[in-house]
Protein backbone atom coordinates (compact mmCIF):
# COMPACT_ATOMS: atom_id res chain seq x y z
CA UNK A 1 29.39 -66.28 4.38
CA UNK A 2 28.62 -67.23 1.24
CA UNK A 3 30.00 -70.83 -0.07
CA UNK A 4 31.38 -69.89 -3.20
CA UNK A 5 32.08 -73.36 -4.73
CA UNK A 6 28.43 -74.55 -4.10
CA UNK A 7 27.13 -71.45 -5.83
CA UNK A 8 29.24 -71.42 -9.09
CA UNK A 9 28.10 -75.73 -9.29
CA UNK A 10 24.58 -75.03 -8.61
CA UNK A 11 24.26 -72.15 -11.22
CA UNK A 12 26.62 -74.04 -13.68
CA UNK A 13 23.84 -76.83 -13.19
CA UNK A 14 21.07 -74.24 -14.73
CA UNK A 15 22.90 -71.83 -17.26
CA UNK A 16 25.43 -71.54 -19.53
CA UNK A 17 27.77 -68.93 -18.01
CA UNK A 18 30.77 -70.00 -19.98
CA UNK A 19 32.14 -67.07 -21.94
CA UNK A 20 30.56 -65.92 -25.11
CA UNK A 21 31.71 -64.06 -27.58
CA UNK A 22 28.28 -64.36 -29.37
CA UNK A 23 26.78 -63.49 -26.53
CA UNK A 24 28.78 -60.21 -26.49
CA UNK A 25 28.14 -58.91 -30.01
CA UNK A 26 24.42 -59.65 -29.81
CA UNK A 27 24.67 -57.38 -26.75
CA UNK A 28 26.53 -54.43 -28.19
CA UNK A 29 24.39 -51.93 -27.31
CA UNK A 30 24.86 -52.68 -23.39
CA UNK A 31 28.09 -52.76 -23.43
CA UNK A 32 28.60 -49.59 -25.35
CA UNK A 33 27.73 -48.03 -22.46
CA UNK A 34 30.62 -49.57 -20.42
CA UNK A 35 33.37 -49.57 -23.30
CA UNK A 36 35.91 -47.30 -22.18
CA UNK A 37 36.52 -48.78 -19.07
CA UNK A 38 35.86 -52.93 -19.92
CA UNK A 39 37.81 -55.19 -22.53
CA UNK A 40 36.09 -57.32 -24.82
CA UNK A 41 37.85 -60.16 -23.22
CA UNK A 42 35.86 -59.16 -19.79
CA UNK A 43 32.87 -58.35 -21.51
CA UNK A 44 32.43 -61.89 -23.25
CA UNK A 45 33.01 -63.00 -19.24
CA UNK A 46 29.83 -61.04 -18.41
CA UNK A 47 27.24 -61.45 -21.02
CA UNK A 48 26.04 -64.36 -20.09
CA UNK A 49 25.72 -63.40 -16.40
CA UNK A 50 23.57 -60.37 -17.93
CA UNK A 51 21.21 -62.14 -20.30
CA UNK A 52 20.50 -65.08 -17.42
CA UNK A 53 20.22 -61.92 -14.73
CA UNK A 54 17.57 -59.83 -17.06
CA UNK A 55 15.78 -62.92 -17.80
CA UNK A 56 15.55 -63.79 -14.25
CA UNK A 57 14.46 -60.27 -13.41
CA UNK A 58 11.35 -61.10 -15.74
CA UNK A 59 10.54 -64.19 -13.94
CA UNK A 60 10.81 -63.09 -9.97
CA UNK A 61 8.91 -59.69 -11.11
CA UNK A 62 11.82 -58.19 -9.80
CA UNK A 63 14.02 -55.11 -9.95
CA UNK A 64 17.43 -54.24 -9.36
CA UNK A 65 17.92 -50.70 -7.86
CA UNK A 66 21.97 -49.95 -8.35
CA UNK A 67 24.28 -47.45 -5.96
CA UNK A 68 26.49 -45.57 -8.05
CA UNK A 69 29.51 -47.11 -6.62
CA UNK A 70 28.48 -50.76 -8.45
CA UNK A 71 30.58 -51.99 -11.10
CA UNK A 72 30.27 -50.96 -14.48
CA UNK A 73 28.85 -54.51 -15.86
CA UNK A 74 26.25 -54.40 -13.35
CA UNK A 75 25.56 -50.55 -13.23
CA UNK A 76 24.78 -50.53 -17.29
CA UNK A 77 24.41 -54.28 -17.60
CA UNK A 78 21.04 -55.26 -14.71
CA UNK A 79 20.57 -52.14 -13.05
CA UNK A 80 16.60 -51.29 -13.38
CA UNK A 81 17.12 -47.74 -11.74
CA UNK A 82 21.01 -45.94 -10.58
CA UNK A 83 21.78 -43.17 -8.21
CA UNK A 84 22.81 -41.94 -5.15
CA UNK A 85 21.42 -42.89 -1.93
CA UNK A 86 18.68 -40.15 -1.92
CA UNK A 87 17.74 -41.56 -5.58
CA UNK A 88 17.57 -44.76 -4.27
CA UNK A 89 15.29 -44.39 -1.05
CA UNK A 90 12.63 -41.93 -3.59
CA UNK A 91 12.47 -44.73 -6.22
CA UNK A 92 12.30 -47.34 -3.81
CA UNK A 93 8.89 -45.59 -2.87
CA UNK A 94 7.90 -46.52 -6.67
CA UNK A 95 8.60 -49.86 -7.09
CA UNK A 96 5.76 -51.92 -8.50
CA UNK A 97 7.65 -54.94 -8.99
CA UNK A 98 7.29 -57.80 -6.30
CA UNK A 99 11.25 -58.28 -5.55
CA UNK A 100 13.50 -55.43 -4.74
CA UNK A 101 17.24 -56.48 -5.54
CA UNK A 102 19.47 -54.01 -3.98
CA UNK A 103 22.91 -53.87 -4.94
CA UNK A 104 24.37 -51.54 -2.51
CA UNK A 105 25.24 -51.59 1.08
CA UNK A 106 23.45 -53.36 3.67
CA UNK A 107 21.97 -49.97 4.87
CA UNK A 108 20.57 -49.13 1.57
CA UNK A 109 18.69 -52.46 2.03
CA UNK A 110 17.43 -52.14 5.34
CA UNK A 111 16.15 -48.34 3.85
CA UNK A 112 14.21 -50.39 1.26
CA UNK A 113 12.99 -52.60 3.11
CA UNK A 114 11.62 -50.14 5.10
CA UNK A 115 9.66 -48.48 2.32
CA UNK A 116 8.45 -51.39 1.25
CA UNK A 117 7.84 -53.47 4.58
CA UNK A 118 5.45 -56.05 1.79
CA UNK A 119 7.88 -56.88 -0.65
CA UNK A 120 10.82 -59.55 -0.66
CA UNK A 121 13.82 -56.68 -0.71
CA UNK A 122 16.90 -59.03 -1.58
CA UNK A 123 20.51 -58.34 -0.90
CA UNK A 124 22.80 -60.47 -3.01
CA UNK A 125 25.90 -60.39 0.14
CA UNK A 126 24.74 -60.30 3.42
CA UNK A 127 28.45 -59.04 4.32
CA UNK A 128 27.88 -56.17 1.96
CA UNK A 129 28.01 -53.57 5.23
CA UNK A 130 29.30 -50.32 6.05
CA UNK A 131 32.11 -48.85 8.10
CA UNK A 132 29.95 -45.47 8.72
CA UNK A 133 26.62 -47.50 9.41
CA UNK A 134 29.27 -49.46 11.72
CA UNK A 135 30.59 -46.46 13.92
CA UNK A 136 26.95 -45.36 15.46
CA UNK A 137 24.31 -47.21 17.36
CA UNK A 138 20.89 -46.43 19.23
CA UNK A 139 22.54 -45.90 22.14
CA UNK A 140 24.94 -43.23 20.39
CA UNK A 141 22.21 -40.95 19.65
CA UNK A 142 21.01 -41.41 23.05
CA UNK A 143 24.08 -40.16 23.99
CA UNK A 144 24.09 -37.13 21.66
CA UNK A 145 20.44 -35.95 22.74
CA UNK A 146 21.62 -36.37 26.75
CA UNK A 147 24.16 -33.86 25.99
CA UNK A 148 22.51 -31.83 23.82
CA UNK A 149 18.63 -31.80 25.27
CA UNK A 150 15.98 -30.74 22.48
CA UNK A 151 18.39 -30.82 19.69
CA UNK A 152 17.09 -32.67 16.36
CA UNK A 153 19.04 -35.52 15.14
CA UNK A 154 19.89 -35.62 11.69
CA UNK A 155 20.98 -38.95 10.89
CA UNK A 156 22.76 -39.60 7.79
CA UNK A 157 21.29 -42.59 5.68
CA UNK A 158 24.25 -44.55 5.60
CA UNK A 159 22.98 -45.86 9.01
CA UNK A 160 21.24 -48.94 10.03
CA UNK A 161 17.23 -48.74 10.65
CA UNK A 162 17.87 -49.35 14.35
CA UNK A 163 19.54 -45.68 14.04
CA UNK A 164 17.43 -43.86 11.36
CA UNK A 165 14.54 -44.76 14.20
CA UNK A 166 16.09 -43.30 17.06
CA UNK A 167 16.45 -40.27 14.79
CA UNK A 168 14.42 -37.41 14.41
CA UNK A 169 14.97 -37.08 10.42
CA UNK A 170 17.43 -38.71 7.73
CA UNK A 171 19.62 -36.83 4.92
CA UNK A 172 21.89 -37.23 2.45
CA UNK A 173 24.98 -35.72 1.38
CA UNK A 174 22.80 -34.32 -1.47
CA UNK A 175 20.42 -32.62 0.96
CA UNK A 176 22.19 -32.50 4.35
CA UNK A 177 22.59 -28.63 4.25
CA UNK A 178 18.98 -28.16 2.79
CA UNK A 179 17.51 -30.34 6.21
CA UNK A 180 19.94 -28.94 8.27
CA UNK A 181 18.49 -25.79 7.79
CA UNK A 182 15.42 -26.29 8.02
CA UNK A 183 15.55 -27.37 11.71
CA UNK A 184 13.63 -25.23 13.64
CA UNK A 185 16.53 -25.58 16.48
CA UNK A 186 19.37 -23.19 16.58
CA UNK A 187 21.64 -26.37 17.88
CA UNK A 188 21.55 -29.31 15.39
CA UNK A 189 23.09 -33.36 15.90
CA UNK A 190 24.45 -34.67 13.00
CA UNK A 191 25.33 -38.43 12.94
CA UNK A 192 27.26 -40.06 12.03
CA UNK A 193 29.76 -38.75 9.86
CA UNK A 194 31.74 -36.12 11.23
CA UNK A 195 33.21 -34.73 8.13
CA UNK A 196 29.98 -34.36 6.24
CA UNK A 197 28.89 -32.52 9.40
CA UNK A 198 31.68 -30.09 9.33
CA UNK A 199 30.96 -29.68 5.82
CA UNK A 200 27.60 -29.02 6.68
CA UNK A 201 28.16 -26.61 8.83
CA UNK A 202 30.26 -24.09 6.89
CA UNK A 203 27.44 -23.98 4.51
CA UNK A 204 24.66 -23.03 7.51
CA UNK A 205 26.59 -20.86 9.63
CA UNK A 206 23.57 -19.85 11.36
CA UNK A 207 23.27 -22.93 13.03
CA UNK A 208 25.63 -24.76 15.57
CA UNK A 209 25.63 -28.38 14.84
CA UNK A 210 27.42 -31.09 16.71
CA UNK A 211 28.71 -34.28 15.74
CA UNK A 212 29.13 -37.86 16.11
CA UNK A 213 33.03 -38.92 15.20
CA UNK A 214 32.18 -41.73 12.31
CA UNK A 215 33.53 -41.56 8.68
CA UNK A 216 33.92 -43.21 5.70
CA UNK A 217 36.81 -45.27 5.24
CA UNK A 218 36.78 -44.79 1.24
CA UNK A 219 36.79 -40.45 1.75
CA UNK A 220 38.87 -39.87 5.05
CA UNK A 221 41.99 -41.81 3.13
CA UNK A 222 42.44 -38.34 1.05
CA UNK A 223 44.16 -36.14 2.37
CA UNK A 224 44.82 -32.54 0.87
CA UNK A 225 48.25 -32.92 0.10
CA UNK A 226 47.20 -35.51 -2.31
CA UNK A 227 45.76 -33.11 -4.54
CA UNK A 228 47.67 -30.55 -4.30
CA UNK A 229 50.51 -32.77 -4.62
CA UNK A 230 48.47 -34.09 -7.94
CA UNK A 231 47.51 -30.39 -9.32
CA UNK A 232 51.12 -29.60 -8.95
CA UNK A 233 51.76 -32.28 -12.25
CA UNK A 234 48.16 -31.74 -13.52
CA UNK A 235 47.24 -28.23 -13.24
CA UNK A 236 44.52 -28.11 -15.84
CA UNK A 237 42.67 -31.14 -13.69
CA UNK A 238 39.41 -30.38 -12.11
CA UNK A 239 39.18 -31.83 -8.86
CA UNK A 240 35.88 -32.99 -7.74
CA UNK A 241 35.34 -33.72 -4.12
CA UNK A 242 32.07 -35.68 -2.00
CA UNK A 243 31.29 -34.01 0.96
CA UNK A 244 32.41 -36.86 3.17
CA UNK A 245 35.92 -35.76 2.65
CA UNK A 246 38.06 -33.81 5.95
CA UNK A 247 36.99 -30.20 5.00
CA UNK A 248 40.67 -29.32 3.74
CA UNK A 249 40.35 -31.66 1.04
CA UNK A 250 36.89 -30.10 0.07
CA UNK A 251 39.27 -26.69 0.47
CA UNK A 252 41.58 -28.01 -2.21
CA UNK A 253 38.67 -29.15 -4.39
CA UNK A 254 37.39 -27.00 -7.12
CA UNK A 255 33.82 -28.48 -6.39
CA UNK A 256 32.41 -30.68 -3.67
CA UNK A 257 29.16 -32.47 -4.48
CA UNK A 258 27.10 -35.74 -3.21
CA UNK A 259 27.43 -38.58 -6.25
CA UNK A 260 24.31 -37.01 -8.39
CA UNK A 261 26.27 -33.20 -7.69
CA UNK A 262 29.35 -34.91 -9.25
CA UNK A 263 27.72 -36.01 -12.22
CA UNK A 264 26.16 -33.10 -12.79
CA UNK A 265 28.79 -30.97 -12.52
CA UNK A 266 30.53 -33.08 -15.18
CA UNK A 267 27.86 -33.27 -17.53
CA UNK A 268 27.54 -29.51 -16.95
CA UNK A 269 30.98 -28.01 -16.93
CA UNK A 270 32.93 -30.75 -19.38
CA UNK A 271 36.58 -30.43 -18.41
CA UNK A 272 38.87 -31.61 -20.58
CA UNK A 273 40.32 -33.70 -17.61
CA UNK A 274 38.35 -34.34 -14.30
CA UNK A 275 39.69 -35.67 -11.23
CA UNK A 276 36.79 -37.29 -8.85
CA UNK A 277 37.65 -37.90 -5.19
CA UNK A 278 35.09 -40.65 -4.27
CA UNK A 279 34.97 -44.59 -4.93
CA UNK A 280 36.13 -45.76 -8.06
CA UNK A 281 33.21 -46.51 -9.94
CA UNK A 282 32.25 -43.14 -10.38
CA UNK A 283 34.07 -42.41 -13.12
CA UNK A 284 33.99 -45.94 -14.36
CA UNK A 285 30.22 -45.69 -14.37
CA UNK A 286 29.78 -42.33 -16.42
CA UNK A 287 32.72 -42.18 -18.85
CA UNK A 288 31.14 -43.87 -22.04
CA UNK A 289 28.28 -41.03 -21.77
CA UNK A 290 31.56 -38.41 -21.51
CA UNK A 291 33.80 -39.33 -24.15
CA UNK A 292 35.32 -35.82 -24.22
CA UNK A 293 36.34 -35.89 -20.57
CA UNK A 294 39.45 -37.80 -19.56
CA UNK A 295 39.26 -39.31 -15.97
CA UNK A 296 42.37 -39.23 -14.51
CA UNK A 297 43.96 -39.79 -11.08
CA UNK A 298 43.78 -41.82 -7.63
CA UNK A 299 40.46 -42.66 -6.11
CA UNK A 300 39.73 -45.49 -3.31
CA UNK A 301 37.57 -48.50 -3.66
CA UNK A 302 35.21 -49.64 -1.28
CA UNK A 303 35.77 -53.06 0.04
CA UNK A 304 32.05 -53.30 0.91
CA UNK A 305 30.19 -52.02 -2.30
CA UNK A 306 32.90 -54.68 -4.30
CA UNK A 307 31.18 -57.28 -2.63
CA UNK A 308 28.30 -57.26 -4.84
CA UNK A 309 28.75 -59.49 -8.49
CA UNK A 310 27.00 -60.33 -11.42
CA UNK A 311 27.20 -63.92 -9.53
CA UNK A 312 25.75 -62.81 -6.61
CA UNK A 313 23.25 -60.65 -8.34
CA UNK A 314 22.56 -64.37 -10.44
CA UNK A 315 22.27 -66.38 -7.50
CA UNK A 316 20.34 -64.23 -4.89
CA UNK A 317 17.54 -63.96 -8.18
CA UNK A 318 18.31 -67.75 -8.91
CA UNK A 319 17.71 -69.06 -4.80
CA UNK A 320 16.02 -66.09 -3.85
CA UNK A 321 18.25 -66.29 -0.74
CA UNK A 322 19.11 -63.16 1.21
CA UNK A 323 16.29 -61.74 2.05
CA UNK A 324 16.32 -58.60 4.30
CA UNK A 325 13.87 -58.50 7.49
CA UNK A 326 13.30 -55.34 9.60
CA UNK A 327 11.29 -55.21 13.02
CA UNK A 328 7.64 -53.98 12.40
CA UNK A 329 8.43 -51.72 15.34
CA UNK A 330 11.68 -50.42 14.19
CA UNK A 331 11.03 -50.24 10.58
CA UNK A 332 7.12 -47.63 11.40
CA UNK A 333 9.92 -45.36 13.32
CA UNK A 334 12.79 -45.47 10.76
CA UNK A 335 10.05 -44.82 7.48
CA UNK A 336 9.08 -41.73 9.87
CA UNK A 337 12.50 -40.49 9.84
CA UNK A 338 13.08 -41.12 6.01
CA UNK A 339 9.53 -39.91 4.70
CA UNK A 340 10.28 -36.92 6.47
CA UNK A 341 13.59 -36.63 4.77
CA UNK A 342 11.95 -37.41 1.36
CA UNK A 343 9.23 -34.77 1.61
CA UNK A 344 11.14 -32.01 2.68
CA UNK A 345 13.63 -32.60 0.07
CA UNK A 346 10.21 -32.56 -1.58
CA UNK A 347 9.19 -29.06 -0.60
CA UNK A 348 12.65 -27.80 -0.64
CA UNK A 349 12.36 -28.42 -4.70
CA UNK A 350 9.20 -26.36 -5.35
């Protein structure tokens, strides 16, 4: 765990992170991305964090790859490239830059990592981690191929590389129907979250897919009623639903997408008022760039993605501490499994 005194003396030792005002308007153009959703008092909090973090970035040769579940500040303020977790894994592929910051989820590391098995891939919070990552283990898909002999395992990449290697091919909720489907089997594992699975599988009825019983603890917390119970008092709301929802909340959804489907749909479709049942920072993160859509309603944070701060960002650059390692032997299985993923997703484009 992270000492949080001794970090805020040693950086106070090298920059000036005091609140700046001047900071702030000589920075306007960053935070007009982030406006709607930060004060001015907040954003003279974070300037300085930005300017020493983008400064930094220039001197480690370094670049930050951002989920879109970050906070607004360090979504639009550091982030060198944002999206989803397919997003993520193809860019990571790209990176030229020595130092790979990831602000995401330990998992999302690790995947990184594992593309890049030369470069220093940094995490700013080791405890950063995942309560879908959490629920399966190598010996879980062992179990899953014992009782279902010759089926592929799809494994979902919010997993840990020890997983995505005993796997026979990653997705995401962007793709999962797409590599589903492509499976040559007619009986499909899909691990390890149970309600993108059964999501999954009303979209390819032609194949019978099994599941582990993991999920998300920021999407099972919905429950239909909840938005029902919200369009009863908001009836011109769309309500926008990720796939890792229970299926009857997808049901009660006017569209169900991964993070990049939700945005999309947004940008596409424009509703006067939008309702998106994910993490928080969705909306946060895209509502400057949609002024005429008015975000309204409940969502759930994650405790995990939180974890990650400007001052972390500053001090894993700063100490170059948290560095994530992956076994040579599990990472050349686990890039098989996610290479495949990201060329068929490939293929499936053309």
């Amino acid at each position: 765990m992270l000492d949080q005194t001794a970090l805020r003396t040693e950086l106070a030792n090298h920059y000036d992170l005091a609140p700046s005002p001047e900071l702030a308007a000589a920075h306007a153009e960053i935070y007009g991305k982030m406006e709607r959703v930060i004060s001015p008092p907040d954003w003279a909090i974070f300037a300085p964090y930005i300017v020493a973090i983008n400064k930094l970035k220039k001197q480690r040769k370094a670049v930050i790859l951002a989920h879109n579940y970050m906070t607004p500040e360090i979504f639009h303020g550091v982030a060198d490239v944002v999206g989803d977790s397919l997003q993520l894994a193809i860019e990571a592929t790209k990176v030229k830059a020595d130092v790979i910051v990831q602000c995401g989820v330990h998992f999302m590391a690790e995947t990184s990592k594992v593309l890049n098995p030369s470069k220093t891939v940094l995490i700013p919070d080791m405890e950063a981690g995942c309560s879908l990552a959490e629920s399966i283990t190598a010996e879980g898909i062992a179990q899953m191929r014992a009782q279902y002999p010759g089926a592929p395992v799809v494994t979902y990449v919010n997993t840990t590389a020890e997983v995505k290697a005993a796997s026979d091919i990653c997705c995401t909720s962007s793709n999962a129907a797409q590599i589903v489907a492509a499976q040559e089997s007619d009986t499909v594992i899909m691990t390890p979250d149970k309600y993108l699975a059964q999501n999954v599988a009303r979209q390819v009825p032609q194949k019978r897919i099994v599941w582990w019983d993991g999920a998300c603890i920021v999407h099972e917390r919905f429950t239909a009623q909840d938005l029902n119970d919200f369009r009863t008092y908001n009836p011109d709301t769309h309500i926008i639903a990720h796939p890792e929802c229970p299926p009857d909340v997808v049901d009660a959804a006017d569209f169900s997408g991964s993070t990049s489907g939700i945005i999309a749909y947004v940008e596409r479709e424009r509703p006067a008022k939008a309702m998106l049942v994910t993490e928080c920072s969705m909306a946060s993160n895209i509502s400057d760039s949609l002024p005429d859509v008015d975000f309204v309603g409940p969502c759930n944070m994650c405790p995990y993605m939180k974890k990650i701060t400007l001052e972390k960002v500053l001090w894993s650059l700063h100490t170059m501490q948290g560095a994530v390692e992956v076994d040579a032997s599990v990472a050349d299985k686990a890039r098989v499994a996610v290479q495949r993923m990201i060329d068929l997703s490939r293929q499936l484009a053309c």
